[in-house]
C-alpha atoms as a PDB file:
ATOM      1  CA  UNK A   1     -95.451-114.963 179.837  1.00  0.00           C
ATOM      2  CA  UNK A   2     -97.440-117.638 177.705  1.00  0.00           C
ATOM      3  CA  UNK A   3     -98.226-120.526 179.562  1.00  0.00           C
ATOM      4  CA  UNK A   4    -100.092-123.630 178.633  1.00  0.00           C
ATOM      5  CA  UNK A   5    -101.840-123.226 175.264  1.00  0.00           C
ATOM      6  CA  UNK A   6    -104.300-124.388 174.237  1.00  0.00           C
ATOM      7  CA  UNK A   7    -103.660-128.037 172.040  1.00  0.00           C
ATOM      8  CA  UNK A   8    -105.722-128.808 168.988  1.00  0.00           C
ATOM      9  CA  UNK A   9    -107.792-132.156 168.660  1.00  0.00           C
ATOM     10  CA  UNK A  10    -108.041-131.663 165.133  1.00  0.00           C
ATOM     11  CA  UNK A  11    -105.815-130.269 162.854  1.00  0.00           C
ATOM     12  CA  UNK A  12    -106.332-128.175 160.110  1.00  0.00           C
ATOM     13  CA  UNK A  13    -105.015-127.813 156.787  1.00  0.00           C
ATOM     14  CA  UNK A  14    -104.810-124.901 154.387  1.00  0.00           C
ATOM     15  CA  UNK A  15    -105.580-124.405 150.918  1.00  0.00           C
ATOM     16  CA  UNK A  16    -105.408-121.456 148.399  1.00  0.00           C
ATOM     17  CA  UNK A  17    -108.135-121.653 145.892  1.00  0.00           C
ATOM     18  CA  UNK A  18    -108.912-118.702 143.219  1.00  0.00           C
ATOM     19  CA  UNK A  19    -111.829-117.050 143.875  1.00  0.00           C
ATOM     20  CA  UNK A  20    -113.498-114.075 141.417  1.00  0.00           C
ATOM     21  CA  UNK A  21    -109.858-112.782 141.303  1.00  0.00           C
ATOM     22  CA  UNK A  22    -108.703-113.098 145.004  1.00  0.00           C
ATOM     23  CA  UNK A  23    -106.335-116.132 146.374  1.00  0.00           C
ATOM     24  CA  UNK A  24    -108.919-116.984 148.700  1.00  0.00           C
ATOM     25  CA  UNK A  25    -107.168-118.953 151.983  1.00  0.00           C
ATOM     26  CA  UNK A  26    -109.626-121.747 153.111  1.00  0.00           C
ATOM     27  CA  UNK A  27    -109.339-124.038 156.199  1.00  0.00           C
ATOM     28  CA  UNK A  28    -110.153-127.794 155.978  1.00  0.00           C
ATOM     29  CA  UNK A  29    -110.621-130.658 158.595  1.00  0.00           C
ATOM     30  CA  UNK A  30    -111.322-134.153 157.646  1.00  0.00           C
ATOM     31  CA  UNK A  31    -111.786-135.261 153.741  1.00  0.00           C
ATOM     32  CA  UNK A  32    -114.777-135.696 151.390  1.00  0.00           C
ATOM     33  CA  UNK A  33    -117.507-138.045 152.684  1.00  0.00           C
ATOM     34  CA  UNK A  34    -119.629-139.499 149.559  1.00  0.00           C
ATOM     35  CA  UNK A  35    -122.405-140.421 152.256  1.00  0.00           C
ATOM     36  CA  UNK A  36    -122.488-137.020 153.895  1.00  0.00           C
ATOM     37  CA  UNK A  37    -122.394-133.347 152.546  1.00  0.00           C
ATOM     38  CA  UNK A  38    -119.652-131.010 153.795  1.00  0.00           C
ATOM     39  CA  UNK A  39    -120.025-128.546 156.701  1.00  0.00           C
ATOM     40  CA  UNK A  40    -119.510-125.184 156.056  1.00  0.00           C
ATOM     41  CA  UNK A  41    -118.456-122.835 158.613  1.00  0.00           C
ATOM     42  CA  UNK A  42    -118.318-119.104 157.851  1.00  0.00           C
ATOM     43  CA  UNK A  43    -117.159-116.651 160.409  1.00  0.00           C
ATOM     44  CA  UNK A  44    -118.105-112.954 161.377  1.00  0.00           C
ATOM     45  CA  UNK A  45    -116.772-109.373 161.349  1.00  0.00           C
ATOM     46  CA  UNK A  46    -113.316-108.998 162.432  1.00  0.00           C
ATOM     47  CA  UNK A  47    -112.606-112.695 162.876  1.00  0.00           C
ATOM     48  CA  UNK A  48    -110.725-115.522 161.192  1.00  0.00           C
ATOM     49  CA  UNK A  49    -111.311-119.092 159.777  1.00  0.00           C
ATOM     50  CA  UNK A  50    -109.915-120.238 162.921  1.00  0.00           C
ATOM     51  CA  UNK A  51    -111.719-119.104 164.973  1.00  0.00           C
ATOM     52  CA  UNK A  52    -113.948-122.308 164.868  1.00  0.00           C
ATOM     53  CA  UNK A  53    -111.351-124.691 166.077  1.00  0.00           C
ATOM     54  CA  UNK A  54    -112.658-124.604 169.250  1.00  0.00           C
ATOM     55  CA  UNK A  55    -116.112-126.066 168.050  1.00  0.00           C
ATOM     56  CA  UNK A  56    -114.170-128.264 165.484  1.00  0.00           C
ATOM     57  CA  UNK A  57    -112.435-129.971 168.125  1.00  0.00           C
ATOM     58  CA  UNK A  58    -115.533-130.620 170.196  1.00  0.00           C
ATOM     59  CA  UNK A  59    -117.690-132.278 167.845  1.00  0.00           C
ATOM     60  CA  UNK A  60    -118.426-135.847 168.332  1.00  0.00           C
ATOM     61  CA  UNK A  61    -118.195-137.258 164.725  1.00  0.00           C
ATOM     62  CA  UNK A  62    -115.115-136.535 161.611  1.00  0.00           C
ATOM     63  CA  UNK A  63    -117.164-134.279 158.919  1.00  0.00           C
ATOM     64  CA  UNK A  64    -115.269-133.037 156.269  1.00  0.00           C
ATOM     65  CA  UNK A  65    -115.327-129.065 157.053  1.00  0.00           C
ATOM     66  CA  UNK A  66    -114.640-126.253 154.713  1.00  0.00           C
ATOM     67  CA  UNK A  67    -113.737-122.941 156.258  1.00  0.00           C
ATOM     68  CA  UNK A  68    -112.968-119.770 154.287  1.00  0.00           C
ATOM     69  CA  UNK A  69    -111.566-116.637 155.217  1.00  0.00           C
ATOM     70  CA  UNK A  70    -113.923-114.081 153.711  1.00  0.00           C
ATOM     71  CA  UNK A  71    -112.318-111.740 152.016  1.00  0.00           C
ATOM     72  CA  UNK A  72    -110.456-108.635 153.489  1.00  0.00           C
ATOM     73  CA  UNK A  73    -109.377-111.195 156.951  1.00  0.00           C
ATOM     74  CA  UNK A  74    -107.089-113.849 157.717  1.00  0.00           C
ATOM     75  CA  UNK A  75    -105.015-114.924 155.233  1.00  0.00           C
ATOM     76  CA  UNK A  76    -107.430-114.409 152.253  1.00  0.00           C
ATOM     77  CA  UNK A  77    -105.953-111.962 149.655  1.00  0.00           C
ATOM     78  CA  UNK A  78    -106.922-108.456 150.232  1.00  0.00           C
ATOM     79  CA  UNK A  79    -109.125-107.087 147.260  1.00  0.00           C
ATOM     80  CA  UNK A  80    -108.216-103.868 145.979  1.00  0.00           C
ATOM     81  CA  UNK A  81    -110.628-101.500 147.352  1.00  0.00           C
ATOM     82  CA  UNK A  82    -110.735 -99.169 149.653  1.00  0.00           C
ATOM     83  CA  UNK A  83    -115.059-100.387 151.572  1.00  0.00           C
ATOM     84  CA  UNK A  84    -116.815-103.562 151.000  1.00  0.00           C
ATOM     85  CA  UNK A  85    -119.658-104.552 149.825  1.00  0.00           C
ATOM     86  CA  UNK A  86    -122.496-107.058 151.699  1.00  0.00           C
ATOM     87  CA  UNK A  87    -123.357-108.863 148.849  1.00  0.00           C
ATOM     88  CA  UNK A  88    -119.432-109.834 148.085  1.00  0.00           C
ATOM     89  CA  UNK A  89    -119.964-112.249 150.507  1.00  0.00           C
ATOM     90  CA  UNK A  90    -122.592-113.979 148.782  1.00  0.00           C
ATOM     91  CA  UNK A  91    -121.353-114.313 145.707  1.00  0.00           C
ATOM     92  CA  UNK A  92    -117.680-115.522 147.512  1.00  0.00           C
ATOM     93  CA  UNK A  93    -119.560-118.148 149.275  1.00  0.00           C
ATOM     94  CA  UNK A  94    -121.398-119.178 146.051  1.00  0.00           C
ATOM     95  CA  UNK A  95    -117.967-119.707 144.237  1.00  0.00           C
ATOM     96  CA  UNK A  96    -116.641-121.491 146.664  1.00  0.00           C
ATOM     97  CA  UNK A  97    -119.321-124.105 146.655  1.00  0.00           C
ATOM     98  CA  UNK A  98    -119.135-124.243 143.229  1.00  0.00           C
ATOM     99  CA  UNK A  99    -115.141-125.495 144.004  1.00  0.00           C
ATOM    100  CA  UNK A 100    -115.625-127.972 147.022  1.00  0.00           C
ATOM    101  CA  UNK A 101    -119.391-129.217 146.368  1.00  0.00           C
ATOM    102  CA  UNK A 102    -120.166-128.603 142.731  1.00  0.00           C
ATOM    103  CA  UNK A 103    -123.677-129.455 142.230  1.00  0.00           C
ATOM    104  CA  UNK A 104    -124.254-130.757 145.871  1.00  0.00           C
ATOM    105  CA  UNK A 105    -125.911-129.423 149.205  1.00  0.00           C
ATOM    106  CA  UNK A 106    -123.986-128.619 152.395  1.00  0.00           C
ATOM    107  CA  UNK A 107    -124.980-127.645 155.811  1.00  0.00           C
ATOM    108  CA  UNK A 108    -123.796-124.820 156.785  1.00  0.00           C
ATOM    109  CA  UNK A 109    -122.907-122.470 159.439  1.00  0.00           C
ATOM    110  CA  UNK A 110    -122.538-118.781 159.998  1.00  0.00           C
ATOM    111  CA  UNK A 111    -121.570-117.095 163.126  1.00  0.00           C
ATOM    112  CA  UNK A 112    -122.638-112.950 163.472  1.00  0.00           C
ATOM    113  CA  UNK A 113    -121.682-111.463 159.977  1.00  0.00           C
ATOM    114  CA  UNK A 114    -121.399-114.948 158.877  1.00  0.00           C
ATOM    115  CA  UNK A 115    -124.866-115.718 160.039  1.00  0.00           C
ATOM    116  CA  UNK A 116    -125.951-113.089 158.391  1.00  0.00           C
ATOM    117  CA  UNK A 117    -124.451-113.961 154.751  1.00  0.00           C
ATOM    118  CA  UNK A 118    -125.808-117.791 155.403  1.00  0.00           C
ATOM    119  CA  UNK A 119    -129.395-116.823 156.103  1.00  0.00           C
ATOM    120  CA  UNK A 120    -129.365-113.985 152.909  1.00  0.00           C
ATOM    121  CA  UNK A 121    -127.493-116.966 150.948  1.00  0.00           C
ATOM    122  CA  UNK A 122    -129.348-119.651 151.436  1.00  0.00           C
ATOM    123  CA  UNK A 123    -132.851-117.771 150.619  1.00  0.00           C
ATOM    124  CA  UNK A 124    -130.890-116.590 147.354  1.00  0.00           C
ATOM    125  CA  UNK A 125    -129.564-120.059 146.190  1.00  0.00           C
ATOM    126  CA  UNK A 126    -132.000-122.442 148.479  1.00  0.00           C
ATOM    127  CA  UNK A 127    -131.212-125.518 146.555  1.00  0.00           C
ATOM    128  CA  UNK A 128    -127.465-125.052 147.487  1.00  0.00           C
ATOM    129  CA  UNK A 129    -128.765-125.468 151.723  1.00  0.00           C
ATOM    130  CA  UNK A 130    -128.926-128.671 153.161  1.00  0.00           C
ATOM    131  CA  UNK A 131    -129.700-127.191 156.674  1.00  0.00           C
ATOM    132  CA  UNK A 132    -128.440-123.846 158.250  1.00  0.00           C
ATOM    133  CA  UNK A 133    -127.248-122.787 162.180  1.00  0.00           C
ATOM    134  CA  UNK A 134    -127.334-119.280 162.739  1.00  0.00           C
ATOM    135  CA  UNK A 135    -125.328-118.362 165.585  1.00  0.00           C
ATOM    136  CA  UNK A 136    -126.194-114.857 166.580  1.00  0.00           C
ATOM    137  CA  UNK A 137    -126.353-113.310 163.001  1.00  0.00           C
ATOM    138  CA  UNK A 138    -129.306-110.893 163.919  1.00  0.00           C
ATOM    139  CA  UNK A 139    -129.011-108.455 161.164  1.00  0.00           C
ATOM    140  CA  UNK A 140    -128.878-104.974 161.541  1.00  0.00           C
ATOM    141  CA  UNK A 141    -131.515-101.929 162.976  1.00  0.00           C
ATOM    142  CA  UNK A 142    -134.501-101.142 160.222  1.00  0.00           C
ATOM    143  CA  UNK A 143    -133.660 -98.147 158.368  1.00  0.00           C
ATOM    144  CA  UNK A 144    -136.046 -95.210 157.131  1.00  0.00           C
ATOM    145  CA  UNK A 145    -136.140 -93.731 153.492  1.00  0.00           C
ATOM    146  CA  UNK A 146    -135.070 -90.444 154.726  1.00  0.00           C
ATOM    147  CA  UNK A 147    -132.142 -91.799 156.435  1.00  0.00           C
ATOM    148  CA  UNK A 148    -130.186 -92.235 152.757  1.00  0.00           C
ATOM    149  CA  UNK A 149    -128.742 -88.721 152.143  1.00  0.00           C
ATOM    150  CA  UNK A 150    -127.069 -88.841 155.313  1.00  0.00           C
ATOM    151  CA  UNK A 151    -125.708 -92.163 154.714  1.00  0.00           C
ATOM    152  CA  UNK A 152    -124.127 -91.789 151.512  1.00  0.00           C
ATOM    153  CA  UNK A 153    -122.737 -88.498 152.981  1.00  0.00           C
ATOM    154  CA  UNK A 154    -121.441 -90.136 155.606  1.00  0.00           C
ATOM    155  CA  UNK A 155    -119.788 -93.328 153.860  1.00  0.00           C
ATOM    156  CA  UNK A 156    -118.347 -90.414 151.591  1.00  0.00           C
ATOM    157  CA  UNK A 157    -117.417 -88.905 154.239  1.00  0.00           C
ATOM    158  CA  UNK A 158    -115.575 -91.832 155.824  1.00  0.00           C
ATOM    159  CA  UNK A 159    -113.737 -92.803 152.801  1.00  0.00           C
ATOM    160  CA  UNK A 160    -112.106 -89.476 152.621  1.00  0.00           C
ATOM    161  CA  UNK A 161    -110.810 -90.599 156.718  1.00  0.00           C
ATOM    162  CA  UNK A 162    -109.704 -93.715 155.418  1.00  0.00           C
ATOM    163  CA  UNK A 163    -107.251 -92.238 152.567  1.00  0.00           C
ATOM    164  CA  UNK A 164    -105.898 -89.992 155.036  1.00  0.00           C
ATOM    165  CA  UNK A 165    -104.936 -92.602 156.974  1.00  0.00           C
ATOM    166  CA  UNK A 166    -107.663 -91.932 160.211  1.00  0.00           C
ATOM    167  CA  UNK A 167    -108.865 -95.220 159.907  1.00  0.00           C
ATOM    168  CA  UNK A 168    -107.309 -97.822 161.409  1.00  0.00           C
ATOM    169  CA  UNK A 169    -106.341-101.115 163.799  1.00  0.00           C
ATOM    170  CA  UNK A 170    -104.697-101.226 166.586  1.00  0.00           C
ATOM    171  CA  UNK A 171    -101.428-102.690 166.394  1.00  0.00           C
ATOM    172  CA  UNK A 172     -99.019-104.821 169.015  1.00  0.00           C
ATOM    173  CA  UNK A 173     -96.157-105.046 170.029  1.00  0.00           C
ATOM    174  CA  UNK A 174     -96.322-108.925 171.119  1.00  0.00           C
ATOM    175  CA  UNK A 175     -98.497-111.946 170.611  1.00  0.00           C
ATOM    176  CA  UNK A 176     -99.268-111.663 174.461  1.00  0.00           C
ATOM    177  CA  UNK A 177    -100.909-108.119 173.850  1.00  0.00           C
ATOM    178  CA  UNK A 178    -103.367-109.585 171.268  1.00  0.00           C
ATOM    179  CA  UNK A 179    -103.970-112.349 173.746  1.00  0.00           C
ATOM    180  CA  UNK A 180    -105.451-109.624 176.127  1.00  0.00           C
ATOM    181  CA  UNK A 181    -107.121-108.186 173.589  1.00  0.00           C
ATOM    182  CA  UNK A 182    -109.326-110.862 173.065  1.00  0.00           C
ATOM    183  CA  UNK A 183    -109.974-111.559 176.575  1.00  0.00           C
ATOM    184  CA  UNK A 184    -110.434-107.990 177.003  1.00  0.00           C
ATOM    185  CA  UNK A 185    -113.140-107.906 174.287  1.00  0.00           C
ATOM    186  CA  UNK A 186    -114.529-111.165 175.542  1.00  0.00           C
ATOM    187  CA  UNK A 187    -114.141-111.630 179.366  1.00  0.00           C
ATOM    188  CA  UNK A 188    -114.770-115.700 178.965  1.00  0.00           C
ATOM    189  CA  UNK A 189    -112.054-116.211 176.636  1.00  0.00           C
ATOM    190  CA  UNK A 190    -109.813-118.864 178.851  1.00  0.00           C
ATOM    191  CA  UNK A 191    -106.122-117.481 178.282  1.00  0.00           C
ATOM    192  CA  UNK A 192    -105.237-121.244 176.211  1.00  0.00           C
ATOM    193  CA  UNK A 193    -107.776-120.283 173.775  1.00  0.00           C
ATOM    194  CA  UNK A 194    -106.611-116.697 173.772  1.00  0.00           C
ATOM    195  CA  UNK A 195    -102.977-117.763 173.242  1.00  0.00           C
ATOM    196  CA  UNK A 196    -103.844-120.252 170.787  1.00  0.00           C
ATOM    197  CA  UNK A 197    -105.941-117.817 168.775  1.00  0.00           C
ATOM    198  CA  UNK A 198    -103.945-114.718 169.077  1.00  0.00           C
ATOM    199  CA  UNK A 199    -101.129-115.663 165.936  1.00  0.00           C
ATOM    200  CA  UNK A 200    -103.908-116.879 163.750  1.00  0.00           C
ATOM    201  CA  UNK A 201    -105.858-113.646 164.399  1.00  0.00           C
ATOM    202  CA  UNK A 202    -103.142-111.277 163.987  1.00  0.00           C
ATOM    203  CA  UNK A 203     -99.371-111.271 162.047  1.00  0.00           C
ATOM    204  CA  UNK A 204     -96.046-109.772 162.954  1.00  0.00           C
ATOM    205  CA  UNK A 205     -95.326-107.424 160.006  1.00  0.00           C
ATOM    206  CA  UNK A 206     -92.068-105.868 159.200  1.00  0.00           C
ATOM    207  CA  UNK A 207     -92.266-103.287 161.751  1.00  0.00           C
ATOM    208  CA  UNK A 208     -91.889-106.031 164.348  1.00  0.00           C
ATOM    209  CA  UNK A 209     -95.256-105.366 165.630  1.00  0.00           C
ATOM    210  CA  UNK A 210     -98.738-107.750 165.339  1.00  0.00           C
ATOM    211  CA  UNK A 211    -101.111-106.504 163.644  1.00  0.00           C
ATOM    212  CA  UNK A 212    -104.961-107.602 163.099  1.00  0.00           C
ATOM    213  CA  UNK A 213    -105.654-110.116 159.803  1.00  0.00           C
ATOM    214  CA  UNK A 214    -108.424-107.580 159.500  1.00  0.00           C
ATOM    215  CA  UNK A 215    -108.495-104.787 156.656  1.00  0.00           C
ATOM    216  CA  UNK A 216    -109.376-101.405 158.529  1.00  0.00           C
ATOM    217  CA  UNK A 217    -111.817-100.250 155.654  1.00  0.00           C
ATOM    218  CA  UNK A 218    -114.095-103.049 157.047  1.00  0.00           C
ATOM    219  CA  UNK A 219    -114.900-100.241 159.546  1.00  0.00           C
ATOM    220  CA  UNK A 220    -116.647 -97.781 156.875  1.00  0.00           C
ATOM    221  CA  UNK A 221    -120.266 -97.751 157.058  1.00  0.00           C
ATOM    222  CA  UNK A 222    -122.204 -99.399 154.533  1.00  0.00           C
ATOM    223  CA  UNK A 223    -123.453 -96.635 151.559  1.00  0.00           C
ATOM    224  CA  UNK A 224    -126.767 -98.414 151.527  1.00  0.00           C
ATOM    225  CA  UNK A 225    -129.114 -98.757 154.001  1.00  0.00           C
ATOM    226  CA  UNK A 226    -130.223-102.018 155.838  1.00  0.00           C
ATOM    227  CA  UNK A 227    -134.057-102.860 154.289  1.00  0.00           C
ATOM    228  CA  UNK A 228    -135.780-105.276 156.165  1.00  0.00           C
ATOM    229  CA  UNK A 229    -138.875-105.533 153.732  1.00  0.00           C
ATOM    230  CA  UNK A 230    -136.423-107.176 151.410  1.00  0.00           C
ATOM    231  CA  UNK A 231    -134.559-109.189 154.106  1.00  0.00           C
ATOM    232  CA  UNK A 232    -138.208-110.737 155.327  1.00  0.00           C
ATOM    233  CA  UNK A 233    -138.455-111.606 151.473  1.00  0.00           C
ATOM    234  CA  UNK A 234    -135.212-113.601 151.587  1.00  0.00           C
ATOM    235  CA  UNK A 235    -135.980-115.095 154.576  1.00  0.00           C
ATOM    236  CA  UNK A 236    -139.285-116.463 153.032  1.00  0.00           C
ATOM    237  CA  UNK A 237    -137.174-117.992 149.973  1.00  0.00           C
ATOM    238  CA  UNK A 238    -135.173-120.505 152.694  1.00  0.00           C
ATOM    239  CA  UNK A 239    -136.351-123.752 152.242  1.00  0.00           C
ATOM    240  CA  UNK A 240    -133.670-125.436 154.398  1.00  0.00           C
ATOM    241  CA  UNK A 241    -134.640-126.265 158.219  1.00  0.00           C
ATOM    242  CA  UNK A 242    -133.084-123.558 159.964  1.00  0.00           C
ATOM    243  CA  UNK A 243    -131.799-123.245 163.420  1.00  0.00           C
ATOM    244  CA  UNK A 244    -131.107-120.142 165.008  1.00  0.00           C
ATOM    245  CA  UNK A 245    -129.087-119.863 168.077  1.00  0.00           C
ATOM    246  CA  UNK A 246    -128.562-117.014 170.629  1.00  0.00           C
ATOM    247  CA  UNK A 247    -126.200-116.675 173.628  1.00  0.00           C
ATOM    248  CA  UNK A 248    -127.805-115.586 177.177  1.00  0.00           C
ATOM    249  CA  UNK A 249    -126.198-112.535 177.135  1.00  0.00           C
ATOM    250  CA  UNK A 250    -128.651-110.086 175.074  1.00  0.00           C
ATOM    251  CA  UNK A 251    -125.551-108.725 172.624  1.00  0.00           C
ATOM    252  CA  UNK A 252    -128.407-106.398 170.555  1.00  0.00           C
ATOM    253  CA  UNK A 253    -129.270-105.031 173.989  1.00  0.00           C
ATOM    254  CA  UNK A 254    -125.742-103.879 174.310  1.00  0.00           C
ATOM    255  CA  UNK A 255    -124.905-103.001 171.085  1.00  0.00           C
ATOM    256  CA  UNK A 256    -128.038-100.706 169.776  1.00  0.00           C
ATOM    257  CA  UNK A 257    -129.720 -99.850 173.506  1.00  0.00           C
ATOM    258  CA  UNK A 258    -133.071-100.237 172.211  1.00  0.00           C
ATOM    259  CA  UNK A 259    -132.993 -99.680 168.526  1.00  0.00           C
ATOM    260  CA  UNK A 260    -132.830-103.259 167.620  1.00  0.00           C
ATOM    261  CA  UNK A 261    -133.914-106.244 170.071  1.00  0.00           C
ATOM    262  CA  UNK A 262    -134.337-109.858 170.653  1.00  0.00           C
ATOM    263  CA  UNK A 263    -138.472-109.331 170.264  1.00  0.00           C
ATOM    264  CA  UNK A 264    -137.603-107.472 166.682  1.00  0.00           C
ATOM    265  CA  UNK A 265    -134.888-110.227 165.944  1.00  0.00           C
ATOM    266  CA  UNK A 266    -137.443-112.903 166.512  1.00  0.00           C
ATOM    267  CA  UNK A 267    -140.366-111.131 164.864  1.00  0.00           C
ATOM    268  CA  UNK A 268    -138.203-111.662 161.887  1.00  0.00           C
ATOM    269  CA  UNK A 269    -137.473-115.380 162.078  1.00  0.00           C
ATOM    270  CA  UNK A 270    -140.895-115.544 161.695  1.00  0.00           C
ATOM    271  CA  UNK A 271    -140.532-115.045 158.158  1.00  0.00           C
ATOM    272  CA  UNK A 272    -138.664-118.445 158.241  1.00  0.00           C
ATOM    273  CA  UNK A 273    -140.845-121.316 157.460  1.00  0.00           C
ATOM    274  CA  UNK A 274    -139.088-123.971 159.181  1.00  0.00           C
ATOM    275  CA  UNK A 275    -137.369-122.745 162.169  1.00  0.00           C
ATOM    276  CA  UNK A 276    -135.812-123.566 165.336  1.00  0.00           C
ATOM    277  CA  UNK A 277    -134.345-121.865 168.165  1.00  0.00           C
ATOM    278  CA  UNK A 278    -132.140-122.362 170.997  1.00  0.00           C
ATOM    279  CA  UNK A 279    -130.277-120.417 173.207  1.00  0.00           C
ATOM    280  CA  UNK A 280    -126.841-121.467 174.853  1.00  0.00           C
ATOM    281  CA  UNK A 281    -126.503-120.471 178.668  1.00  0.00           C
ATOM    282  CA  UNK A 282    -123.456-118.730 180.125  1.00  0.00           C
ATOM    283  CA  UNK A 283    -121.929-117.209 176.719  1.00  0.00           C
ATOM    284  CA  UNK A 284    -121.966-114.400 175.302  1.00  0.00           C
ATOM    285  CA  UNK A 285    -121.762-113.168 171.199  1.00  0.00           C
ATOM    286  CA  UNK A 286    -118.483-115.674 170.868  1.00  0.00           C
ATOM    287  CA  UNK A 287    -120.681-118.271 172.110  1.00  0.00           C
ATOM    288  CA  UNK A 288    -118.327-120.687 169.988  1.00  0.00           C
ATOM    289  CA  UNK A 289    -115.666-119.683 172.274  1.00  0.00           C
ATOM    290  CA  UNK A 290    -117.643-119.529 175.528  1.00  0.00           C
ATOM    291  CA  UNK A 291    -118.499-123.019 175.175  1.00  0.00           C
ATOM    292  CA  UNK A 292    -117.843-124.939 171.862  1.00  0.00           C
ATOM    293  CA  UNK A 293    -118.905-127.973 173.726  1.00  0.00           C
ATOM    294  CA  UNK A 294    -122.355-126.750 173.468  1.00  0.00           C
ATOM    295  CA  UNK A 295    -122.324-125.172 170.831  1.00  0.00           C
ATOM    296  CA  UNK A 296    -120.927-128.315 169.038  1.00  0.00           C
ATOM    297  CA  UNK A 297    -123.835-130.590 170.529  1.00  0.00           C
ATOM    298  CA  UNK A 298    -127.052-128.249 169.090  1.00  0.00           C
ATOM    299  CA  UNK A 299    -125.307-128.278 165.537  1.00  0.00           C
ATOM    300  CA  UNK A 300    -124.944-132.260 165.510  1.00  0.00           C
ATOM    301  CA  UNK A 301    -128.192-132.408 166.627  1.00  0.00           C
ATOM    302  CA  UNK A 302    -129.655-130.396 164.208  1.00  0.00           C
ATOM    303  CA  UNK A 303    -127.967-131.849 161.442  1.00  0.00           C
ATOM    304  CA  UNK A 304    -129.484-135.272 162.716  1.00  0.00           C
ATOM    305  CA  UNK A 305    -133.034-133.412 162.906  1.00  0.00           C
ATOM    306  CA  UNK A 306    -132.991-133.835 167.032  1.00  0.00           C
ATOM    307  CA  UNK A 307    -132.291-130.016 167.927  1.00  0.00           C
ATOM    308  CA  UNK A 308    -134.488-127.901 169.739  1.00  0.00           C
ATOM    309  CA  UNK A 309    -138.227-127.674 170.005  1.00  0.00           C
ATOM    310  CA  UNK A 310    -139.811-126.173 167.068  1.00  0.00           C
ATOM    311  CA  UNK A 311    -141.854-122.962 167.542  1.00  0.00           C
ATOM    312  CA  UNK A 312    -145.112-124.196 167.887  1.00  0.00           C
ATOM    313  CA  UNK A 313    -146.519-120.545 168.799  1.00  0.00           C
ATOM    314  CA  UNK A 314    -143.968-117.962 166.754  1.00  0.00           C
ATOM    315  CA  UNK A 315    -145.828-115.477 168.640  1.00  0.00           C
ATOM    316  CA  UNK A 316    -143.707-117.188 171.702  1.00  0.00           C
ATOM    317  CA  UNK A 317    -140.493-116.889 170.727  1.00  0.00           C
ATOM    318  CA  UNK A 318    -139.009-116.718 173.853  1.00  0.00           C
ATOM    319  CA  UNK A 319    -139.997-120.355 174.367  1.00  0.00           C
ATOM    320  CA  UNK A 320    -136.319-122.342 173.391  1.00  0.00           C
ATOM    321  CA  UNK A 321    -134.358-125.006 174.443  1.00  0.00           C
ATOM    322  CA  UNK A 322    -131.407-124.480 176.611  1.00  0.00           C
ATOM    323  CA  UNK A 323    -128.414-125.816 176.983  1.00  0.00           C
END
């Protein structure tokens, strides 16, 4: 049985705005400051706009906050295709500027896949990047040359699952059971989160069951492989300060067991010329679950040009603020 969920501090409101043909759904807190730019919060793979209410709620000032579901989760409008494309995501994000800040600078933040998409973003359009939090948006292994033939042969290969219907998300049969799931998939989750969460993560369809605001073809691979030679370039291109944070639990040790680290995560910030870095104790990759709070206080700090140390020595990357 549900018990006590968790109440909102803030509450949202939700708009429908046309975006390169899709009826993109966009969260929104607070209204348009003149003195300050909007925040910008952008989530990751397999999550939802509101997701960030958690952090929302915590911070200490009103900012007028734009949150979008990206396309193919939440309440977006699913794009007719059948895989999705990385750079999508850019040019989504760059639209929807273009709607809520014509002309202006934001700060923004990205969280995993949304980290990702901020840092590629804001060394493609720098002049659009007031300054940037990256919360855990590491990027992917480094790929070889002679890893493409397999790859297209195996995002071929994939599609041809997906059309017969091998690909997809688990449905439930209650609110409750997506509840668990997200504690499940993140053991710090407090259950008035969890219930909060659960019926903006997931929808009871027709068949009586709740399933996922995720589309399952976000699960083929991606036909082209990660280069990092041309990430490093983008990287260079930022000209916002950027802050990148990390949870204490080492989610790239889990995830590739030694193919892709923290050392060859931060070897790549290095390629960021104005960076800072910060680490947030006792959370793991939903650190702005684990503790908002936190999280809340490094990206008002940063956005006031108090958050953590700069690295001095990038050879010491290790060296961060905690908190």
């Amino acid at each position: 049985m549900i018990g006590a969920m968790y109440q909102a501090k803030r509450i949202f409101r939700s708009e429908f705005v046309p975006i390169r043909d899709l009826r993109y759904h966009v969260r929104l807190w607070g209204q348009p400051d003149a003195a300050r730019p909007p925040l910008v919060l952008v989530h990751g793979w397999m999550d939802v706009s509101a997701s960030w209410q958690f952090v929302v709620d915590a911070l200490a000032q009103e900012r007028f906050i734009i949150a979008p579901d990206w396309r193919g989760y939440g309440l977006t409008e699913l794009p007719k295709t059948d895989n999705y494309w990385f750079p999508d995501y850019l040019a989504d994000l760059d639209f929807l500027l273009d709607h809520y800040a014509p002309g202006q600078a934001v700060d923004l933040v990205g969280h995993s896949m949304g980290g990702n998409v901020a840092m590629l973003y804001a060394g493609s359009r720098p002049e659009r990047i007031g300054r940037l939090v990256n919360l855990e948006g590491f990027g992917m292994p480094a790929t070889r040359p002679a890893q493409a033939p397999g790859r297209y042969a195996r995002w071929m290969d994939e599609l041809k699952a997906y059309h017969r219907g091998e690909i997809e998300l688990k449905a439930y049969a209650d609110v409750e059971g997506v509840a668990r799931r997200l504690m499940k998939t993140n053991q710090r989750l407090a259950r008035d989160k969890a219930d909060w969460l659960a019926p903006h993560w997931a929808r009871q369809a027709e068949d009586g069951r709740w399933h996922i605001l995720g589309h399952s073809a976000h699960k083929i691979s991606n036909a082209i492989l990660f280069r990092v030679d041309e990430v490093l370039e983008v990287y260079r291109a930022i000209q916002a300060p950027v802050l990148a944070v990390e949870a204490s639990d080492d989610s790239l040790g889990q995830w590739w067991q030694g193919r892709f680290t923290l050392a060859d995560y931060h070897e790549r910030l290095k390629a960021v010329s104005d960076l800072r870095l910060a680490q947030v104790r006792d959370a793991g990759h939903m650190l702005h679950h684990d503790q908002p709070e936190r999280v809340a206080q490094l990206i008002e700090d940063f956005l006031r040009g108090e958050a953590a140390v700069p690295l001095e020595n990038p050879k010491e990357c290790r060296r961060m603020r905690e908190i």
